[in-house]
N, C-alpha and C. Protein backbone atom coordinates (compact mmCIF):
# COMPACT_ATOMS: atom_id res chain seq x y z
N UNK A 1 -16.68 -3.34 24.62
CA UNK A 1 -16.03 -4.26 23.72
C UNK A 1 -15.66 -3.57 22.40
N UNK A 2 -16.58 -2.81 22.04
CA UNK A 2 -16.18 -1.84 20.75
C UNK A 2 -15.16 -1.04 20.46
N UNK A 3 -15.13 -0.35 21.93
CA UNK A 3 -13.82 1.11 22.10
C UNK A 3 -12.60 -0.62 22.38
N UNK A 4 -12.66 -1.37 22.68
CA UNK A 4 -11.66 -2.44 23.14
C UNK A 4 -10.92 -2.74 21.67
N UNK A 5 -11.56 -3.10 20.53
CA UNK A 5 -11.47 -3.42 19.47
C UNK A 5 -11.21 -1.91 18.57
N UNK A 6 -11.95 -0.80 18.97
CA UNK A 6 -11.36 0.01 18.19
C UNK A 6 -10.02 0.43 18.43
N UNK A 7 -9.29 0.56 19.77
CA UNK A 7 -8.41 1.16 20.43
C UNK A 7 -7.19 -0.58 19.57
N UNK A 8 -7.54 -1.62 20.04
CA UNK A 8 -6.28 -2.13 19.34
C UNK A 8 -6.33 -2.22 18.09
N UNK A 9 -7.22 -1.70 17.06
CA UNK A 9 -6.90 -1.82 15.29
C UNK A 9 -6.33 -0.30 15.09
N UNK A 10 -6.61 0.75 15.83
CA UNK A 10 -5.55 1.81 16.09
C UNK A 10 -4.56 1.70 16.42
N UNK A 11 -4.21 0.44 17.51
CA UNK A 11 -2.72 0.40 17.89
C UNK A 11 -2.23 -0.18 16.51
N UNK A 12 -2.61 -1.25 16.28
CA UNK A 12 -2.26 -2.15 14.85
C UNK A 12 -1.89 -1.25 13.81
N UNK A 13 -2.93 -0.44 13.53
CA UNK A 13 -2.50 0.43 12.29
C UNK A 13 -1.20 1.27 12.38
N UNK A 14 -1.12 2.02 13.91
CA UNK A 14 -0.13 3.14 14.25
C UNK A 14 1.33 2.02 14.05
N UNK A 15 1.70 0.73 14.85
CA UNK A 15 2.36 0.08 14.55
C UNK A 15 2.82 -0.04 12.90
N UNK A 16 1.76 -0.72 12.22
CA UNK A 16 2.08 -0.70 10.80
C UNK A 16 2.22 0.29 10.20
N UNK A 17 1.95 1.39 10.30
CA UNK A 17 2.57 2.59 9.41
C UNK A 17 3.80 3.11 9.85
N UNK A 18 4.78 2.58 11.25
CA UNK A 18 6.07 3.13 11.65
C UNK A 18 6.95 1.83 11.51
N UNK A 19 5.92 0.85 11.26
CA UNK A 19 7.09 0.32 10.24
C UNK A 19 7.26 0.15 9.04
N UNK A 20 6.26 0.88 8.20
CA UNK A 20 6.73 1.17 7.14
C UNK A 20 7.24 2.37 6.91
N UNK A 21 7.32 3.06 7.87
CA UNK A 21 8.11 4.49 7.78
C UNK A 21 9.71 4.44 8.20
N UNK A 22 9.67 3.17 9.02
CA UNK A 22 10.72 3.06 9.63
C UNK A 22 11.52 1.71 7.82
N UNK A 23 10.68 1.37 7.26
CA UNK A 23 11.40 1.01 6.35
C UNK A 23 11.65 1.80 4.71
N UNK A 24 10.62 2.70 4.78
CA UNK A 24 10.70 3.27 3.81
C UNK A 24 12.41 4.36 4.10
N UNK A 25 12.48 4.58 5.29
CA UNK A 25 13.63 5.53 5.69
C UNK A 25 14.61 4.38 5.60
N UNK A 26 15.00 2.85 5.81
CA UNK A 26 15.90 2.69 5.35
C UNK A 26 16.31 2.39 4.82
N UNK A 27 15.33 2.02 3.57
CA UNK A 27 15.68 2.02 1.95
C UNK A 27 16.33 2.73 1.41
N UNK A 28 15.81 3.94 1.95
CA UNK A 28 16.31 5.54 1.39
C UNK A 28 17.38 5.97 1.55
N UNK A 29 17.82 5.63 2.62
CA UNK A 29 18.86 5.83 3.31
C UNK A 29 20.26 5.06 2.67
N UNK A 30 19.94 3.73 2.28
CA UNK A 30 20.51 2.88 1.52
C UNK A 30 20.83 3.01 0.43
N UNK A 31 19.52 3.51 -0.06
CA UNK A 31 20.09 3.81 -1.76
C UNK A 31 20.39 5.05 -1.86
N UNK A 32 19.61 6.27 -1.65
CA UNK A 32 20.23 7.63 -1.99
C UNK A 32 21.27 8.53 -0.39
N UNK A 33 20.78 8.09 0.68
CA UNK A 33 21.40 8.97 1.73
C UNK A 33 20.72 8.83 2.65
N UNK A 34 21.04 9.66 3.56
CA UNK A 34 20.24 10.02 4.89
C UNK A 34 19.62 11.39 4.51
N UNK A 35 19.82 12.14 3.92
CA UNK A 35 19.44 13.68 4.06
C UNK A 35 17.75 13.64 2.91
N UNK A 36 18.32 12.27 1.71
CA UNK A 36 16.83 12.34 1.16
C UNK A 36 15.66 11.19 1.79
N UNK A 37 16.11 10.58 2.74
CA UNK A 37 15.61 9.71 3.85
C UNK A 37 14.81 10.69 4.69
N UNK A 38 15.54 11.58 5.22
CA UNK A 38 14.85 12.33 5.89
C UNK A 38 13.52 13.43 5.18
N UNK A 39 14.44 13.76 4.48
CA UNK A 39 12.92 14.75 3.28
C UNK A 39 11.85 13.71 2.74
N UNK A 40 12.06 12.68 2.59
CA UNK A 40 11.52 11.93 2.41
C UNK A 40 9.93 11.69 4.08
N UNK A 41 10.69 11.60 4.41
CA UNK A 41 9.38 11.34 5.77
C UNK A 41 8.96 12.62 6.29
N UNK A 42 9.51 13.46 5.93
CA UNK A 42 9.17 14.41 6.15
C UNK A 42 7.95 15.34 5.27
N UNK A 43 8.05 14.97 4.02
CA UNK A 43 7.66 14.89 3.37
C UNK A 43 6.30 14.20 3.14
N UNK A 44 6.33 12.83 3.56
CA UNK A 44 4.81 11.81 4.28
C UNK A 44 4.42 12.35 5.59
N UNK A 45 5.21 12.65 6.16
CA UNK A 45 3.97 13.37 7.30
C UNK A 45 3.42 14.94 6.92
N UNK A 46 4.04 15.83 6.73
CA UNK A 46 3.79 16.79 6.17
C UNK A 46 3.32 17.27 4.97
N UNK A 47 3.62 16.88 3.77
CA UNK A 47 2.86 16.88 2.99
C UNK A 47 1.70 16.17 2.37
N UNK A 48 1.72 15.06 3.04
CA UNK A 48 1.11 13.66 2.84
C UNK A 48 1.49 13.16 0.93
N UNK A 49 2.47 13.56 0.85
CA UNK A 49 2.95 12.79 -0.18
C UNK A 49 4.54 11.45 0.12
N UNK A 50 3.52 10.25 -0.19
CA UNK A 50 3.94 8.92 0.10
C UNK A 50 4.65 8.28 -0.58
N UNK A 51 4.59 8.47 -2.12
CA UNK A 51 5.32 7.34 -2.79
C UNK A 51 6.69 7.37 -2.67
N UNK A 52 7.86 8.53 -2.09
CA UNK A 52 9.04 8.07 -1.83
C UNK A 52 9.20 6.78 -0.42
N UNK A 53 8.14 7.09 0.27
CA UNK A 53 8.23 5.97 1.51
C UNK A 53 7.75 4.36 1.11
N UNK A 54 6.46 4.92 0.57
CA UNK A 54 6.25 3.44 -0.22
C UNK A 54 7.15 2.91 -1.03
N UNK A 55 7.96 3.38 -1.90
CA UNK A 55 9.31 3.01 -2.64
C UNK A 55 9.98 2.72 -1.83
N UNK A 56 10.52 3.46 -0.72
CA UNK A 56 11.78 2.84 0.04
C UNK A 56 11.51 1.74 0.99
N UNK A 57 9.81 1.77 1.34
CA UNK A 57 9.69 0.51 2.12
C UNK A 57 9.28 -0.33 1.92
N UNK A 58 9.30 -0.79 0.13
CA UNK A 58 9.59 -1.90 -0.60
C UNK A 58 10.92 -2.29 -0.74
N UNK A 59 12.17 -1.23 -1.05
CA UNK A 59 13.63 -1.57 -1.07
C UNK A 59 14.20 -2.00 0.09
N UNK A 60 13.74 -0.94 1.13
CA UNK A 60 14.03 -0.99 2.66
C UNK A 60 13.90 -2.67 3.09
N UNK A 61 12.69 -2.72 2.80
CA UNK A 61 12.60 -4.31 2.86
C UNK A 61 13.08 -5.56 2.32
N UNK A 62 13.13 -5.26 1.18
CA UNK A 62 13.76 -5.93 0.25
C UNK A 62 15.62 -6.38 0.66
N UNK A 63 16.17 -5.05 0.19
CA UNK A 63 17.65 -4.92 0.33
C UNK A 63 17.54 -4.73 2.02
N UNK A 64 17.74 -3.86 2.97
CA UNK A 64 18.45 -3.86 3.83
C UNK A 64 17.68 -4.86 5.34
N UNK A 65 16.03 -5.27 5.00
CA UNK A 65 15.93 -6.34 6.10
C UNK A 65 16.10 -7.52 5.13
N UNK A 66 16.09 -7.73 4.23
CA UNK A 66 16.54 -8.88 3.41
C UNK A 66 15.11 -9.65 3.14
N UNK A 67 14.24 -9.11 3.24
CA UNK A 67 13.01 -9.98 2.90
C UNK A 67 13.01 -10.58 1.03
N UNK A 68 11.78 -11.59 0.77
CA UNK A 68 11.79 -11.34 -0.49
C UNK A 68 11.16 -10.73 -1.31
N UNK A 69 11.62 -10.30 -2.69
CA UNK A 69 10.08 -9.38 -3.58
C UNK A 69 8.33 -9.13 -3.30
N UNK A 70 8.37 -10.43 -2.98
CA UNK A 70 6.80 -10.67 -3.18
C UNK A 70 6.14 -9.78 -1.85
N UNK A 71 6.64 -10.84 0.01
CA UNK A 71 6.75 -10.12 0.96
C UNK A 71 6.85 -8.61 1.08
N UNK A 72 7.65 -8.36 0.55
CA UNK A 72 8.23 -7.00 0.72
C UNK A 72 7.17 -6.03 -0.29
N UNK A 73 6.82 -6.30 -1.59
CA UNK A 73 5.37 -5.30 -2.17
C UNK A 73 4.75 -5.39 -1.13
N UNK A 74 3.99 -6.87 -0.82
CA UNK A 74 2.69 -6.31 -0.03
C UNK A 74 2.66 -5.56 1.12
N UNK A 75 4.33 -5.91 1.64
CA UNK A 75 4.21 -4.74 3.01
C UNK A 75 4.33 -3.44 2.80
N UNK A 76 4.89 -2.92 1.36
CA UNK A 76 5.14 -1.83 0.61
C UNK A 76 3.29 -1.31 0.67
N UNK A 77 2.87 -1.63 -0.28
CA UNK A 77 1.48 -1.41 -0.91
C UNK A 77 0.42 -2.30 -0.70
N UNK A 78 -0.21 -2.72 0.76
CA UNK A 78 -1.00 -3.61 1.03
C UNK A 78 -2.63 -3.24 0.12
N UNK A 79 -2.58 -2.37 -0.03
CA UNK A 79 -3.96 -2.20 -1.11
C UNK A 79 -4.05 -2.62 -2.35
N UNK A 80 -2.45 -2.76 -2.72
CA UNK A 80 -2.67 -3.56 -4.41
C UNK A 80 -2.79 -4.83 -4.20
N UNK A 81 -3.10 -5.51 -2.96
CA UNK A 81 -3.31 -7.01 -2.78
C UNK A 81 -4.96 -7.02 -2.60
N UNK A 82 -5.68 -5.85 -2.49
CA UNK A 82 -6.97 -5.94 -2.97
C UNK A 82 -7.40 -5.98 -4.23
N UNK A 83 -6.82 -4.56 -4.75
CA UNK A 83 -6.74 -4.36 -6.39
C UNK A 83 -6.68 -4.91 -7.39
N UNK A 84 -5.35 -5.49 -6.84
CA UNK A 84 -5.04 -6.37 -8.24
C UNK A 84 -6.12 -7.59 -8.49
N UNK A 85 -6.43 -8.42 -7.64
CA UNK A 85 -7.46 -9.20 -8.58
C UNK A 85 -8.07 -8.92 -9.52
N UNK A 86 -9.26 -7.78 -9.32
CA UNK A 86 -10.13 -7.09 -10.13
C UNK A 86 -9.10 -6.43 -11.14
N UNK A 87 -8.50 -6.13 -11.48
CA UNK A 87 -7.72 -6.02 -12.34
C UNK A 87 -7.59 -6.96 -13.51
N UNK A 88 -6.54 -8.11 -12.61
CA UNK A 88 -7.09 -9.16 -13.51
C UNK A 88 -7.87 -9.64 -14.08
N UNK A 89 -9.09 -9.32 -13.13
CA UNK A 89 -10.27 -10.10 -13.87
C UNK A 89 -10.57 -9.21 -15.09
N UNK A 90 -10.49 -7.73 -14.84
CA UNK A 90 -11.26 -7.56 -15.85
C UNK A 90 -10.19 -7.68 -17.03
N UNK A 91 -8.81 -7.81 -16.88
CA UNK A 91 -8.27 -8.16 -18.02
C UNK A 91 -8.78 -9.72 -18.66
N UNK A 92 -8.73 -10.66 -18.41
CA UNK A 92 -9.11 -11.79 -18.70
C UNK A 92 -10.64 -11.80 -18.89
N UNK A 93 -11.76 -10.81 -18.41
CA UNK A 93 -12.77 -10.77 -19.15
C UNK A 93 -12.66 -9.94 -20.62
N UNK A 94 -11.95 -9.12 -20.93
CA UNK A 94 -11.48 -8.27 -21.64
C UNK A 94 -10.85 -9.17 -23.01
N UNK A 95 -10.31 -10.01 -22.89
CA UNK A 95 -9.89 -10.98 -23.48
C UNK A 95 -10.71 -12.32 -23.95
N UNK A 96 -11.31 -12.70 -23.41
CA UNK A 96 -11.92 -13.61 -23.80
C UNK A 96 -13.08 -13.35 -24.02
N UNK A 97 -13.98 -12.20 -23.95
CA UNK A 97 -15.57 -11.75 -24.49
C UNK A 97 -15.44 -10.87 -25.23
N UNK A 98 -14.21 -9.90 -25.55
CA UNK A 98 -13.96 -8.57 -26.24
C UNK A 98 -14.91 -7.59 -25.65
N UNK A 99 -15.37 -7.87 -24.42
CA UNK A 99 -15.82 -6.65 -23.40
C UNK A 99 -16.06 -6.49 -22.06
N UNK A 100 -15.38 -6.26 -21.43
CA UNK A 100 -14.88 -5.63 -20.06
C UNK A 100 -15.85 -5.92 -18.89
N UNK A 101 -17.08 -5.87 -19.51
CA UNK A 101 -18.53 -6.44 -18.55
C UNK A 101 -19.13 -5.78 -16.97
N UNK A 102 -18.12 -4.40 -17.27
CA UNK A 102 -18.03 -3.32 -16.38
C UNK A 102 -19.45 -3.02 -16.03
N UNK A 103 -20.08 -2.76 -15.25
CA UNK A 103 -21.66 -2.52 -15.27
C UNK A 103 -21.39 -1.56 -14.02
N UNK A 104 -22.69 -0.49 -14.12
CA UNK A 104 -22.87 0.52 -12.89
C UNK A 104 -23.16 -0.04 -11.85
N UNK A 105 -23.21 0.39 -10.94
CA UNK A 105 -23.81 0.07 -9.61
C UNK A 105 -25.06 0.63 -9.67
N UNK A 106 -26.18 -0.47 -9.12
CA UNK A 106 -27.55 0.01 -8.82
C UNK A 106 -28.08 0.43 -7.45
N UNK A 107 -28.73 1.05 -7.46
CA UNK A 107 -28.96 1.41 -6.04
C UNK A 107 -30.02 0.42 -6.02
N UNK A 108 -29.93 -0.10 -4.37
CA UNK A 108 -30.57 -0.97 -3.69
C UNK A 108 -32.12 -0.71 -4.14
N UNK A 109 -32.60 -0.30 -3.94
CA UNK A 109 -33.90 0.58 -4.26
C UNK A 109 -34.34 1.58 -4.98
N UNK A 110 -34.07 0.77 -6.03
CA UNK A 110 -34.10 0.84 -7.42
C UNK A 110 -35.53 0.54 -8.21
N UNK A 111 -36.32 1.46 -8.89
CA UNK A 111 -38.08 1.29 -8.91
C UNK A 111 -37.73 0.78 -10.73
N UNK A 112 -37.87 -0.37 -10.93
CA UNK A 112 -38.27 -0.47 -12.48
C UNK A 112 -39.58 0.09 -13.20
């Protein structure tokens, strides 16, 4: 049941990253060309530098499948839909106590 569940959140993931590759390329493609579309993914697989794909597969999405803003970030950057809360919060704690209320992490087993 485990390898069952691991094998389809691998398929899931491999899916979701070719379509955001497949949208980051046609953002790119849209706004600057095909030739920086291509350096572009080429570029995320090989160098593992992403943010031209993540850019284009926010536009990609946006402009050429026609989605809207909002849709289209989170399929861009699904981790700033973790992030950002805590963000917020600590802005709005930041604001209303004049301190951030940031505290370390303790280890579990921890001897006072």
């Amino acid at each position: 049941m485990k390898i069952t569940i691991g094998i389809l959140a691998v398929a899931a993931f491999l899916v979701f990253s070719s379509a955001q590759i497949a949208a980051g390329y046609a953002g790119i493609e849209h706004g600057i060309g095909p030739v920086w579309a291509l350096a572009a993914v080429l570029s995320a697989v090989f160098l593992r530098f992403t943010l031209p794909i993540t850019v284009g597969a926010f536009f990609g999405a946006m402009t050429v499948w026609g989605w809207h803003w909002a849709p289209a970030f989170i399929f861009a950057a699904p981790g700033l839909a973790f992030a950002l809360p805590g963000v917020i919060s600590g802005i709005f704690s930041l604001a209303t106590t004049g301190a951030a209320n940031l505290t370390r992490a303790t280890p579990i087993c921890a001897e006072h």
